[in-house]
PDB file of N, CA and C in Angstrom:
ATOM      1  N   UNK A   1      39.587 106.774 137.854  1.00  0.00           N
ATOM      2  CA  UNK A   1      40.855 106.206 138.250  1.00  0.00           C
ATOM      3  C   UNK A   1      40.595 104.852 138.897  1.00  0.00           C
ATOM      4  N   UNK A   2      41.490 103.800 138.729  1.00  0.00           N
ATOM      5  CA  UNK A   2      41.156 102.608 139.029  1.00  0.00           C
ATOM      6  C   UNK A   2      42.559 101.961 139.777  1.00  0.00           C
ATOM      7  N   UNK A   3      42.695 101.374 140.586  1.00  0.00           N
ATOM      8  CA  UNK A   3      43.412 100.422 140.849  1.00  0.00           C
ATOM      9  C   UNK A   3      44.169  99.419 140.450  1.00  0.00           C
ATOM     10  N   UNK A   4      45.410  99.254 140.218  1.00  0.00           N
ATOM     11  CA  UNK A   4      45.791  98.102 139.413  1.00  0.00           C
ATOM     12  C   UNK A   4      47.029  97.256 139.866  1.00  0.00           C
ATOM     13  N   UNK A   5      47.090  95.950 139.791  1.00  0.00           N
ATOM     14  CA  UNK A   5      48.475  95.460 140.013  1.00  0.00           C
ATOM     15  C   UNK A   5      49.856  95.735 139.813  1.00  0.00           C
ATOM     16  N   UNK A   6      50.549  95.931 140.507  1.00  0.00           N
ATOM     17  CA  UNK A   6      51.905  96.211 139.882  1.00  0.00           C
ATOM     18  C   UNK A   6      52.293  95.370 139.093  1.00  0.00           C
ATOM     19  N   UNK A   7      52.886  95.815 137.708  1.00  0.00           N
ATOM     20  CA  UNK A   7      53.480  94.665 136.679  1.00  0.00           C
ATOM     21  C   UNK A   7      54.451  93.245 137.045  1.00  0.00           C
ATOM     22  N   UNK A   8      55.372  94.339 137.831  1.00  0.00           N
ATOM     23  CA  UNK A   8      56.644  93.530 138.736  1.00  0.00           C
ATOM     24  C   UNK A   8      55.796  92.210 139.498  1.00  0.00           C
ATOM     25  N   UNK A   9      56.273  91.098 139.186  1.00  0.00           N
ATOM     26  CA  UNK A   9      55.489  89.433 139.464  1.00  0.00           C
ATOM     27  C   UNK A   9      56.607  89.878 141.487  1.00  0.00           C
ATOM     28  N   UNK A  10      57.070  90.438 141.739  1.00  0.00           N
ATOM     29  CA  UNK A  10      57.302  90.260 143.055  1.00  0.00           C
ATOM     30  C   UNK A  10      57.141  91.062 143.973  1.00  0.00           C
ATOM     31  N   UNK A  11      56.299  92.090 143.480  1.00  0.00           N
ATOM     32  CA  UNK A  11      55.791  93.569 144.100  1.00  0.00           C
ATOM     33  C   UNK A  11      54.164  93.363 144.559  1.00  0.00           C
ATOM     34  N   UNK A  12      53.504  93.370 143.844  1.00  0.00           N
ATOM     35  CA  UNK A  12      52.024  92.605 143.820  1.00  0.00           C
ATOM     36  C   UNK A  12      51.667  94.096 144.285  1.00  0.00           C
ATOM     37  N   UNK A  13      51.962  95.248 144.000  1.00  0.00           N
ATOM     38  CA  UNK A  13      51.670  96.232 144.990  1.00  0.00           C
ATOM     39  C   UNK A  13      50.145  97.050 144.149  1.00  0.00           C
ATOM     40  N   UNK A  14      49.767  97.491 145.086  1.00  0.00           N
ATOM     41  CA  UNK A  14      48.105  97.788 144.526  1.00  0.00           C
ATOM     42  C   UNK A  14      48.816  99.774 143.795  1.00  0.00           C
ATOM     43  N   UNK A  15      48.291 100.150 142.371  1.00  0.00           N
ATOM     44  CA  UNK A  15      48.857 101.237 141.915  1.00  0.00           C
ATOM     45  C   UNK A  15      47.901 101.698 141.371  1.00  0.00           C
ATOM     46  N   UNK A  16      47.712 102.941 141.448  1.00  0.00           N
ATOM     47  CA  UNK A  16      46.728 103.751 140.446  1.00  0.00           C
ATOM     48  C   UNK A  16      46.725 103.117 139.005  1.00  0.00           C
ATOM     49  N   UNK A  17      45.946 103.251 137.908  1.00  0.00           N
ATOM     50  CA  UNK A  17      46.385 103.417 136.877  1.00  0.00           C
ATOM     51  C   UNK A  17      46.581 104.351 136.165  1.00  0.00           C
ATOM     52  N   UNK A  18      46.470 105.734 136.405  1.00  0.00           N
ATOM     53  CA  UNK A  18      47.074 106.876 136.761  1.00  0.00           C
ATOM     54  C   UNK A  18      48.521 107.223 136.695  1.00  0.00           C
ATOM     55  N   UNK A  19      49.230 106.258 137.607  1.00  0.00           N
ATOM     56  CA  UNK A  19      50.692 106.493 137.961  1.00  0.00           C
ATOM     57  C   UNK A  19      51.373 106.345 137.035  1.00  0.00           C
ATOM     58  N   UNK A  20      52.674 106.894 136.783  1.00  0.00           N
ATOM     59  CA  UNK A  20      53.788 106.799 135.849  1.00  0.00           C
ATOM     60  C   UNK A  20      55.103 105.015 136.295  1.00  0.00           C
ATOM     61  N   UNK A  21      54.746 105.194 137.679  1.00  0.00           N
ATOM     62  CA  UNK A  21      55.313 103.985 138.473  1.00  0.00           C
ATOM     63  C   UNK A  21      54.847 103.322 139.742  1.00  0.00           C
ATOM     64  N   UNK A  22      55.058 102.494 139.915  1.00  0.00           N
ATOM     65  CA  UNK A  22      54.852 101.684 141.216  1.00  0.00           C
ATOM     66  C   UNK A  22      55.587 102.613 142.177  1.00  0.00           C
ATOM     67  N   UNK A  23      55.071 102.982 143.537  1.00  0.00           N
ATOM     68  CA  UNK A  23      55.474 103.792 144.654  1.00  0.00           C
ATOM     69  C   UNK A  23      56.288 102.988 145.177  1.00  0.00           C
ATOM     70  N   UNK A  24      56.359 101.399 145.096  1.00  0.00           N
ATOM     71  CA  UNK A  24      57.157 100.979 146.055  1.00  0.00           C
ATOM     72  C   UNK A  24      58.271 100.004 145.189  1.00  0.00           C
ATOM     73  N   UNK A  25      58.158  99.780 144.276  1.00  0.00           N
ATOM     74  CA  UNK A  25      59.454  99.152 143.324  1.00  0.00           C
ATOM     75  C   UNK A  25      59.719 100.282 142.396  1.00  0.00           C
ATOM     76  N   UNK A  26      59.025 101.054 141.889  1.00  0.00           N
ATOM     77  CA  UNK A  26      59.554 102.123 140.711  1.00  0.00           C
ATOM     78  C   UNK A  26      59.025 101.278 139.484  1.00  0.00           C
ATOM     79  N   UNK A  27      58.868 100.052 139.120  1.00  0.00           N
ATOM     80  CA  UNK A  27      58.647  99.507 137.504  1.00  0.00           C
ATOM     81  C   UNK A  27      56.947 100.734 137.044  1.00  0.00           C
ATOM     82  N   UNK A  28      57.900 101.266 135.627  1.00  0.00           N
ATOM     83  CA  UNK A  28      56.406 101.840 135.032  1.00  0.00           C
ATOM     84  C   UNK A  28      54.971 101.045 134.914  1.00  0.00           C
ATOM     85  N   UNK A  29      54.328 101.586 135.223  1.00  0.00           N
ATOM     86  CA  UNK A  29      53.086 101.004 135.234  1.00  0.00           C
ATOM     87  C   UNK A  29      51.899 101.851 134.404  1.00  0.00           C
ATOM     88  N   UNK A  30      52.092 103.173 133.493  1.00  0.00           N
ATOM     89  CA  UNK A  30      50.876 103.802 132.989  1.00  0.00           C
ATOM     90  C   UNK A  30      50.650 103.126 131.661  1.00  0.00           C
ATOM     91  N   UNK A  31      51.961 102.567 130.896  1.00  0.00           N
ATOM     92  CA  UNK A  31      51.286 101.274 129.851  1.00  0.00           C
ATOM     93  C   UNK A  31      50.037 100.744 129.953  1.00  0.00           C
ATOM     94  N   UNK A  32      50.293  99.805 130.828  1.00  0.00           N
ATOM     95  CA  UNK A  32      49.030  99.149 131.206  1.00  0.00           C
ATOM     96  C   UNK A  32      47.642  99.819 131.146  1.00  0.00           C
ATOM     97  N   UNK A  33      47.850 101.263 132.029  1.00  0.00           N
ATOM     98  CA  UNK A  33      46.821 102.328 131.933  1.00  0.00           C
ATOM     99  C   UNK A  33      46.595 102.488 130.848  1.00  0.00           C
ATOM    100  N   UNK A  34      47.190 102.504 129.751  1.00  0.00           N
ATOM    101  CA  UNK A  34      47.092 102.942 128.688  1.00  0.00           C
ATOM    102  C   UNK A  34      46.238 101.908 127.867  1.00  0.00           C
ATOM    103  N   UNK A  35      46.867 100.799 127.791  1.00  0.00           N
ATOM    104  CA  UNK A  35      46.729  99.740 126.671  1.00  0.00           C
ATOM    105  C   UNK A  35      45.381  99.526 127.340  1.00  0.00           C
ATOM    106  N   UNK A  36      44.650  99.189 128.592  1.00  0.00           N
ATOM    107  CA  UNK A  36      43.527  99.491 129.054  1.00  0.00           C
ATOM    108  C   UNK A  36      42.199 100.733 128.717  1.00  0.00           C
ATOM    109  N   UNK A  37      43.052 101.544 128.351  1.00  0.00           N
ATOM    110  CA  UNK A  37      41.943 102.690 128.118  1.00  0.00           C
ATOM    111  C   UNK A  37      41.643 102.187 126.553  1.00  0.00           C
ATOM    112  N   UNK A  38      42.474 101.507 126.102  1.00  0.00           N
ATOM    113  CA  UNK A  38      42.530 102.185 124.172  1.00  0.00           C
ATOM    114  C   UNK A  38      41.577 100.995 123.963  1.00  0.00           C
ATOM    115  N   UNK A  39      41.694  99.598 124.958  1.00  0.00           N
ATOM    116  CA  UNK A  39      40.951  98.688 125.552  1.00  0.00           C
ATOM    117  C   UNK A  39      39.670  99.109 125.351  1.00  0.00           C
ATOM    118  N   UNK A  40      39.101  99.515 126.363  1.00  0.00           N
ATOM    119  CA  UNK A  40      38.179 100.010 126.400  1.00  0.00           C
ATOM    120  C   UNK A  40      37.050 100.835 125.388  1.00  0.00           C
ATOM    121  N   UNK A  41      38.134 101.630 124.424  1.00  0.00           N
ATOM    122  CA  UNK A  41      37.734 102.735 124.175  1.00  0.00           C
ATOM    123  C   UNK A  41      37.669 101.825 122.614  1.00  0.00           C
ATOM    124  N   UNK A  42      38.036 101.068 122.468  1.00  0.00           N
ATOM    125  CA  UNK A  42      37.857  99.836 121.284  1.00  0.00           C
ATOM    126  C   UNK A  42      36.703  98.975 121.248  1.00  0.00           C
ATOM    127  N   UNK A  43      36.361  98.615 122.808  1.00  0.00           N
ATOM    128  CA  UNK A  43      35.149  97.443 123.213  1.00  0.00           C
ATOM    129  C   UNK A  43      33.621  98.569 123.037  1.00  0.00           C
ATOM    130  N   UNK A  44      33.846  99.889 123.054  1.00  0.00           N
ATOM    131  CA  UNK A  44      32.919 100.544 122.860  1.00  0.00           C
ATOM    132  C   UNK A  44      32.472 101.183 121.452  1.00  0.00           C
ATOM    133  N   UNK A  45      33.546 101.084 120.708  1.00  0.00           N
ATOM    134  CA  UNK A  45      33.676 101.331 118.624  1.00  0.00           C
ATOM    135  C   UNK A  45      32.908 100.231 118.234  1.00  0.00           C
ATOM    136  N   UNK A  46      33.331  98.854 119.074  1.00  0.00           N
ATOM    137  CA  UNK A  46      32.359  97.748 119.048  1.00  0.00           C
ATOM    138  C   UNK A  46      31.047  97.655 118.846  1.00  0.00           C
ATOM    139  N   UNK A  47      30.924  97.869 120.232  1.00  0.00           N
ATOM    140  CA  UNK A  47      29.353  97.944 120.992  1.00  0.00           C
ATOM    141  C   UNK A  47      28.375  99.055 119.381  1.00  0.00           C
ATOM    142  N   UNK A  48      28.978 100.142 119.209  1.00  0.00           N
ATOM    143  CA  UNK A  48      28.112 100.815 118.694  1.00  0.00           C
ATOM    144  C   UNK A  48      28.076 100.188 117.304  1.00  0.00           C
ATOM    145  N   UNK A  49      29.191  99.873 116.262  1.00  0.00           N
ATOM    146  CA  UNK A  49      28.877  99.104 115.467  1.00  0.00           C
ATOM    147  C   UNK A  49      27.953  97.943 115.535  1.00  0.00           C
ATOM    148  N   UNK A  50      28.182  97.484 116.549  1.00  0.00           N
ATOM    149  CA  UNK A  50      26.902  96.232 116.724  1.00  0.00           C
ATOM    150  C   UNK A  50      25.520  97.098 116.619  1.00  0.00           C
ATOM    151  N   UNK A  51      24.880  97.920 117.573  1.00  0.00           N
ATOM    152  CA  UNK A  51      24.045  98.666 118.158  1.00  0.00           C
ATOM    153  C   UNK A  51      23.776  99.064 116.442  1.00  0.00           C
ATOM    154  N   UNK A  52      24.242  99.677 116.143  1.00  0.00           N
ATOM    155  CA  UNK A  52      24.395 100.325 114.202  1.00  0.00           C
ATOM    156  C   UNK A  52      23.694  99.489 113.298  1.00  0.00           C
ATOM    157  N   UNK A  53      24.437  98.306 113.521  1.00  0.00           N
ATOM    158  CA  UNK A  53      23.665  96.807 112.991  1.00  0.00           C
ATOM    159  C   UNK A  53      22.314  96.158 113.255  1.00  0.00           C
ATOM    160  N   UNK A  54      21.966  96.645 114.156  1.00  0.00           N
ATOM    161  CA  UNK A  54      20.915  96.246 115.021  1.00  0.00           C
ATOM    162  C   UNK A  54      19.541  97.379 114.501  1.00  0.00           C
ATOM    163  N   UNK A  55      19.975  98.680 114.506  1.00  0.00           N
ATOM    164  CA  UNK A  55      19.085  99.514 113.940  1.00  0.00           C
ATOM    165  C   UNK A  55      18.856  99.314 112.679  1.00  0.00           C
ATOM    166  N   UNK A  56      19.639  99.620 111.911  1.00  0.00           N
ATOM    167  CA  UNK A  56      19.262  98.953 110.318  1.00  0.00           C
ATOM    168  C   UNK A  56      18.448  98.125 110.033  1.00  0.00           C
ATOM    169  N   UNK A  57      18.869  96.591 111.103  1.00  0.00           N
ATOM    170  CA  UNK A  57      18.243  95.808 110.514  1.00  0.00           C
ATOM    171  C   UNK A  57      16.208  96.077 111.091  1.00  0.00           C
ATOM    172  N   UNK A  58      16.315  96.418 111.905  1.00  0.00           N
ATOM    173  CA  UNK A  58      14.759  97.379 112.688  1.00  0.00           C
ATOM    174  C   UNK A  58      14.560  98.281 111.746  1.00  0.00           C
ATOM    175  N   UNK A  59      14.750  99.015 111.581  1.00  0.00           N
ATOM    176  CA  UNK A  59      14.639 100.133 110.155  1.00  0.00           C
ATOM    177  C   UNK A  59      14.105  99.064 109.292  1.00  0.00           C
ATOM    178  N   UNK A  60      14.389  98.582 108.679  1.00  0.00           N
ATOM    179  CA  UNK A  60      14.358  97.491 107.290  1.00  0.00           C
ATOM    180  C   UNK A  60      12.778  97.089 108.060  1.00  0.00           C
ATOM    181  N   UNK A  61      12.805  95.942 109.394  1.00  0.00           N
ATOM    182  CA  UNK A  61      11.615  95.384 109.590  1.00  0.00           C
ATOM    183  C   UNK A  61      10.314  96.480 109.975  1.00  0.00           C
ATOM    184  N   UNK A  62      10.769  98.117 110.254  1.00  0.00           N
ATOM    185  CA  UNK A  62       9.319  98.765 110.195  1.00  0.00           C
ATOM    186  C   UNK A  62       9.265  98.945 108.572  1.00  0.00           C
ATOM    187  N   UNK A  63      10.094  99.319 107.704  1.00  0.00           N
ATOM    188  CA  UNK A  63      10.229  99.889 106.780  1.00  0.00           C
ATOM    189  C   UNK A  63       8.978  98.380 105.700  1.00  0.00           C
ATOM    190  N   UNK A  64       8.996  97.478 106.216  1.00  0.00           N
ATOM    191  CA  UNK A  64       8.564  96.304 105.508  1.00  0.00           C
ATOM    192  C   UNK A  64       7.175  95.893 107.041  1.00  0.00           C
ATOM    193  N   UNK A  65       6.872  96.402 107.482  1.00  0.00           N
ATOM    194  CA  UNK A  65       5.491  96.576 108.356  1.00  0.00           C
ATOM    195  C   UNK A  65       4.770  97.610 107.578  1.00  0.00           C
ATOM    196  N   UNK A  66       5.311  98.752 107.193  1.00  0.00           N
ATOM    197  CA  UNK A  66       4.905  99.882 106.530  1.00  0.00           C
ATOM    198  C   UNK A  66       3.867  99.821 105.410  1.00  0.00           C
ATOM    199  N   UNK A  67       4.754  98.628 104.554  1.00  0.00           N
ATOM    200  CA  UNK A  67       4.339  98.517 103.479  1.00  0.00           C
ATOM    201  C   UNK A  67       3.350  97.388 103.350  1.00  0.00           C
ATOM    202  N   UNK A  68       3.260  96.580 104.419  1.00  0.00           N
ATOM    203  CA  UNK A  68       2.529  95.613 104.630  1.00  0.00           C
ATOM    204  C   UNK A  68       1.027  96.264 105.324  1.00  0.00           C
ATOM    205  N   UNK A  69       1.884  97.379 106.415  1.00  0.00           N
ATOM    206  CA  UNK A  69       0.138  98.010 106.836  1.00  0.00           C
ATOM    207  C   UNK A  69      -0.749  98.704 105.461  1.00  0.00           C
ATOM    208  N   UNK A  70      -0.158  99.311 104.652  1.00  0.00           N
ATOM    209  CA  UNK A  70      -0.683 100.005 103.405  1.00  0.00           C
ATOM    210  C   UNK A  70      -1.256  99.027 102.856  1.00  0.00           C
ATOM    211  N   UNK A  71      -1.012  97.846 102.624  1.00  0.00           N
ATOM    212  CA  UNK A  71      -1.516  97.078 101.760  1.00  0.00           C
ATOM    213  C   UNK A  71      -2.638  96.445 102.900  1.00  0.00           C
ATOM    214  N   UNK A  72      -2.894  96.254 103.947  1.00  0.00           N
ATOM    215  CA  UNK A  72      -3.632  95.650 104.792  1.00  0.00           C
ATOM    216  C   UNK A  72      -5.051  96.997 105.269  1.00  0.00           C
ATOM    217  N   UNK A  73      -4.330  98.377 105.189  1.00  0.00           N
ATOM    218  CA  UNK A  73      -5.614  99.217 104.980  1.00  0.00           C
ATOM    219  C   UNK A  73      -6.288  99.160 104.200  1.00  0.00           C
ATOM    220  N   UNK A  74      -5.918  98.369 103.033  1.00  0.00           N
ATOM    221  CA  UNK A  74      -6.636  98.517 101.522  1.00  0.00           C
ATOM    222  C   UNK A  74      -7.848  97.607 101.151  1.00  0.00           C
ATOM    223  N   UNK A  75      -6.974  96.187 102.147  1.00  0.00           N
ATOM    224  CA  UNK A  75      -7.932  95.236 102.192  1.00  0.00           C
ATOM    225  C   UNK A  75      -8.635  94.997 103.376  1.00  0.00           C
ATOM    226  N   UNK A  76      -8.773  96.451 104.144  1.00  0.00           N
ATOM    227  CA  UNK A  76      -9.543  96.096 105.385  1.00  0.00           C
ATOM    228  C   UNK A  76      -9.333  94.871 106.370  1.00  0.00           C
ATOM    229  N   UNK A  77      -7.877  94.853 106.392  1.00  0.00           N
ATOM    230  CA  UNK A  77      -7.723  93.887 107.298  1.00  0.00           C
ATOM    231  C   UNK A  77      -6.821  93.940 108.131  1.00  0.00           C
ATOM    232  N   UNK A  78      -6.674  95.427 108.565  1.00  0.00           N
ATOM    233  CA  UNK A  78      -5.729  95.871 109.512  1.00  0.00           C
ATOM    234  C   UNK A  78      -5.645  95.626 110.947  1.00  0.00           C
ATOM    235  N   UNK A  79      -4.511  95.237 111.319  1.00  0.00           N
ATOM    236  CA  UNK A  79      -5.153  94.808 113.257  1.00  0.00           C
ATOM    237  C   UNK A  79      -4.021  95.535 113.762  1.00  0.00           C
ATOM    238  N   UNK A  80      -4.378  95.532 115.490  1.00  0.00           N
ATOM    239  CA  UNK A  80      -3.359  96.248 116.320  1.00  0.00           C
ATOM    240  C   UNK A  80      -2.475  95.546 116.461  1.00  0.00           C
ATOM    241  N   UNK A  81      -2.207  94.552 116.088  1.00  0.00           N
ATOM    242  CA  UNK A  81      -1.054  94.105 115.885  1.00  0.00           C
ATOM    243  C   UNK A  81       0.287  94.863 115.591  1.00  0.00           C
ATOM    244  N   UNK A  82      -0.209  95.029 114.442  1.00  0.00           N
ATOM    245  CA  UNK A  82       1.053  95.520 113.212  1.00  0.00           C
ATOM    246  C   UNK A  82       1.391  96.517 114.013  1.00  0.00           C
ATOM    247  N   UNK A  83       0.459  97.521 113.942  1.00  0.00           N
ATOM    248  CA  UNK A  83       0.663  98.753 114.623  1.00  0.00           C
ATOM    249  C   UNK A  83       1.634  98.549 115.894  1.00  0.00           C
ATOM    250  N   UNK A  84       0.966  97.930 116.989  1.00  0.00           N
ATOM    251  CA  UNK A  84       1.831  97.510 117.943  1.00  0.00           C
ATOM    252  C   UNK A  84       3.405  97.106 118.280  1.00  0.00           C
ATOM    253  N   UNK A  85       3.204  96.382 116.821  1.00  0.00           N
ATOM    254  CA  UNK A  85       4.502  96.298 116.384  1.00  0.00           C
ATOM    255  C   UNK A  85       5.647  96.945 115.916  1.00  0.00           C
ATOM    256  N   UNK A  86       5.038  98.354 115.067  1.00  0.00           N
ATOM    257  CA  UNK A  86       5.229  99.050 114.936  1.00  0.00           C
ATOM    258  C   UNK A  86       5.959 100.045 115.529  1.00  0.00           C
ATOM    259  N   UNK A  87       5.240 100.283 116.655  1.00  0.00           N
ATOM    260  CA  UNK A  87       5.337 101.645 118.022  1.00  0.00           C
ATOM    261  C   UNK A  87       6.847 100.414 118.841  1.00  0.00           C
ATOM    262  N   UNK A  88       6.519  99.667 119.016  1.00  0.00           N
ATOM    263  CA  UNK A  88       7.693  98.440 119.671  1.00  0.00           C
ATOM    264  C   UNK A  88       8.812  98.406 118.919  1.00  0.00           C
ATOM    265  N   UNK A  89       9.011  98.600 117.839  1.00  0.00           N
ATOM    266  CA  UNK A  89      10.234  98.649 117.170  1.00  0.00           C
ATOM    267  C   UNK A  89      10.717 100.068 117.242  1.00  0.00           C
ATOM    268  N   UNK A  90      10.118 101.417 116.917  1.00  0.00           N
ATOM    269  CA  UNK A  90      10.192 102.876 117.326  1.00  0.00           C
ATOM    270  C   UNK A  90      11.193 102.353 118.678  1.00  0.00           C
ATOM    271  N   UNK A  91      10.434 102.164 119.638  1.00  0.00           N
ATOM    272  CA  UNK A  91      10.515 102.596 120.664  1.00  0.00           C
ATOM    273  C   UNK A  91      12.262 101.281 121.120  1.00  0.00           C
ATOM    274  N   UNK A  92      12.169 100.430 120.289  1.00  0.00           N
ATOM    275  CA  UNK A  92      13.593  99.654 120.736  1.00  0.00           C
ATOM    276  C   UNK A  92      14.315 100.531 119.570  1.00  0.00           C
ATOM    277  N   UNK A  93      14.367 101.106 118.599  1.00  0.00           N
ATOM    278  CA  UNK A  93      15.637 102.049 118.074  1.00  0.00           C
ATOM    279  C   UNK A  93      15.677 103.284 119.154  1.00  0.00           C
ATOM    280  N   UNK A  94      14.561 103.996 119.488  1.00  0.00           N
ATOM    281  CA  UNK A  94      14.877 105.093 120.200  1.00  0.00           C
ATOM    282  C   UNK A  94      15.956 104.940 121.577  1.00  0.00           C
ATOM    283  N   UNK A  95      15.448 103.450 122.207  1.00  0.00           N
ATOM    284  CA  UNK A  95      16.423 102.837 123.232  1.00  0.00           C
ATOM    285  C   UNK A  95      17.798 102.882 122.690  1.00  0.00           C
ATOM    286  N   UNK A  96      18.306 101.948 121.949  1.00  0.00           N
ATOM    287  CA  UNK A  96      19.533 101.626 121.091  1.00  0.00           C
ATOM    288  C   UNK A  96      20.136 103.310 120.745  1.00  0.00           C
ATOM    289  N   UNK A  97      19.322 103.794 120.146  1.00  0.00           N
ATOM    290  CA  UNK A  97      19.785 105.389 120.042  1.00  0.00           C
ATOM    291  C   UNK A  97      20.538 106.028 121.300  1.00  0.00           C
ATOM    292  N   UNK A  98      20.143 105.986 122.435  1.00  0.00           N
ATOM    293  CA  UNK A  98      20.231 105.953 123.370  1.00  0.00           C
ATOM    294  C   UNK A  98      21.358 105.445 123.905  1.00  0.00           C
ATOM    295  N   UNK A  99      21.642 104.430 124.018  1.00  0.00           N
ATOM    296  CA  UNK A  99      22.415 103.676 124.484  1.00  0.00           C
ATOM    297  C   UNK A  99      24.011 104.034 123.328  1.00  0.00           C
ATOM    298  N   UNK A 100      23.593 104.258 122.267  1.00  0.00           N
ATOM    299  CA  UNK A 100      24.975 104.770 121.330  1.00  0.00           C
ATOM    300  C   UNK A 100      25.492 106.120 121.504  1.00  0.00           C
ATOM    301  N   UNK A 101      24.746 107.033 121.866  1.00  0.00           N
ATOM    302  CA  UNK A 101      24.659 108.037 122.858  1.00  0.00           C
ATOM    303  C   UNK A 101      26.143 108.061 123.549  1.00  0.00           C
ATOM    304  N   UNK A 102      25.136 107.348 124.978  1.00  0.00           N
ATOM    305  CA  UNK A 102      25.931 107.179 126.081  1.00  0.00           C
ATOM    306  C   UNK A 102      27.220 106.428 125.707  1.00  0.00           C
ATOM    307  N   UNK A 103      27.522 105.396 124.845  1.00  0.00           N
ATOM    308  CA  UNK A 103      28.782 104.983 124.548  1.00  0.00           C
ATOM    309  C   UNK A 103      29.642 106.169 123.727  1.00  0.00           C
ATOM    310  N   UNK A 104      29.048 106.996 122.828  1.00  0.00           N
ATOM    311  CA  UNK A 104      29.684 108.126 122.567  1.00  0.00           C
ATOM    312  C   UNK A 104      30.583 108.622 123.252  1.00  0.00           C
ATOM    313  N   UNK A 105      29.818 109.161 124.005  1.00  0.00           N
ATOM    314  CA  UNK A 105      30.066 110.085 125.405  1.00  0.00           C
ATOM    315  C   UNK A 105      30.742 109.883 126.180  1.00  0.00           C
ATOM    316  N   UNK A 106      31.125 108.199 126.467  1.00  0.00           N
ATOM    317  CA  UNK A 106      32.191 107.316 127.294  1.00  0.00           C
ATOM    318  C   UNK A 106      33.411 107.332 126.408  1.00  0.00           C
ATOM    319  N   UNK A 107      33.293 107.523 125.166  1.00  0.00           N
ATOM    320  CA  UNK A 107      34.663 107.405 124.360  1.00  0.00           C
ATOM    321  C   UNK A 107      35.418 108.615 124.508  1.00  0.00           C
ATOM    322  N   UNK A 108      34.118 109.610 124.435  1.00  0.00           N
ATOM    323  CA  UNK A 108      35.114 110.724 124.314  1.00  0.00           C
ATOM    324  C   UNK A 108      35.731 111.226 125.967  1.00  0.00           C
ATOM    325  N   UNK A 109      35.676 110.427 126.860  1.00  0.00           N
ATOM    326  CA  UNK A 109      36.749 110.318 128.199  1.00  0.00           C
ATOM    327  C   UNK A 109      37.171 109.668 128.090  1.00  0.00           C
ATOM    328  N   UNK A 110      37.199 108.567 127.454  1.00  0.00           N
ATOM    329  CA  UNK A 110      38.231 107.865 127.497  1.00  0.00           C
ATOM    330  C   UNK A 110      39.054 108.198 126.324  1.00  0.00           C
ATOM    331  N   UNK A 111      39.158 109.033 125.433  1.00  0.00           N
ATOM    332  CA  UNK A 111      39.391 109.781 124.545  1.00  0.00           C
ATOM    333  C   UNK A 111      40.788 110.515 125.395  1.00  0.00           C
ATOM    334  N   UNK A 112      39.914 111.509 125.987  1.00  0.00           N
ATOM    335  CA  UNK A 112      40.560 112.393 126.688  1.00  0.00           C
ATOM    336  C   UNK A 112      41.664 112.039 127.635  1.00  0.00           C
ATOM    337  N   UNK A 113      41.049 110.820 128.263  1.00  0.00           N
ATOM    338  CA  UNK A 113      42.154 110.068 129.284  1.00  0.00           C
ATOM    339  C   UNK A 113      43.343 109.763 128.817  1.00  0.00           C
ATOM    340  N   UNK A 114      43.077 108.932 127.077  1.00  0.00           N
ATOM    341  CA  UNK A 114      44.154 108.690 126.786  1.00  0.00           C
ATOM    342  C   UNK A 114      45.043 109.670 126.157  1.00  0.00           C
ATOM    343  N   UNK A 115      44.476 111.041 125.946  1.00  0.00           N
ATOM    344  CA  UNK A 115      45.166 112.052 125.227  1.00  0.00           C
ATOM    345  C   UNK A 115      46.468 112.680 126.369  1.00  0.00           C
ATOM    346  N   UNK A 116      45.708 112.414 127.864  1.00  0.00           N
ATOM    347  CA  UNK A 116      46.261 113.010 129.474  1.00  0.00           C
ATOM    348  C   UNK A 116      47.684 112.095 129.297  1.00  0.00           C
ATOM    349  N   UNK A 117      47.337 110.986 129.481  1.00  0.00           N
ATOM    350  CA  UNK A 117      48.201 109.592 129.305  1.00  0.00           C
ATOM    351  C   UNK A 117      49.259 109.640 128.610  1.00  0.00           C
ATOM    352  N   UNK A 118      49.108 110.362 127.377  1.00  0.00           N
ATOM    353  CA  UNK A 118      50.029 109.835 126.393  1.00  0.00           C
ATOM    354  C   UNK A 118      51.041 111.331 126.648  1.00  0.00           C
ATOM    355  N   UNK A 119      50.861 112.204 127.383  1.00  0.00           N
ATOM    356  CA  UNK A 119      52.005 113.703 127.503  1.00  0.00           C
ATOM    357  C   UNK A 119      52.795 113.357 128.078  1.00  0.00           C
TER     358      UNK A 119
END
């Protein structure tokens, strides 16, 4: 629950966003709550599409290390590099994994919030 301005430009009064109205003028105020959550719950459909984008394109660059280490075992000219590189890209999808996760998990309250919201 958060705090929010009253809509009314002559109330300025501090309101849940929670509330159905301002306590001290009456103008509705859970719109706002609303158009805020769906806000939100949009900037995070975002985030993971980006995050989505981001793995792929990591997928693709081990997927093309892979094939470059095979060919570099062959000619004995393998270094810790690659490898390194390798385990470093793992380990930034497993992050990103992670992190799409937790935006999941934020949608589906704010999911819920807006399901509370909208009765």
């Amino acid at each position: 629950m958060a705090m929010i301005k009253c809509p009314e430009p002559e109330c300025n009064n501090m309101v849940s966003d929670q509330a159905a109205t301002c306590p001290k003028c009456g103008r509705p105020v859970r719109r706002i709550g609303v158009d805020r959550l769906r806000f939100e719950y949009e900037k995070r459909q975002r985030g993971i599409q980006a995050l989505q984008t981001k793995i792929a394109r990591l997928s693709r660059e081990r997927q093309d290390m892979y094939d470059l280490d095979d060919k570099m075992l062959k000619s004995d000219n393998y270094t810790a590099d690659a490898m390194n590189r390798s385990i470093s890209i793992s380990d930034e999808i497993q992050g990103i994994e992670e992190e799409i996760s937790t935006a999941e998990a934020e949608m589906k309250q704010i999911q819920q919030a807006l399901d509370a919201a909208e009765c």
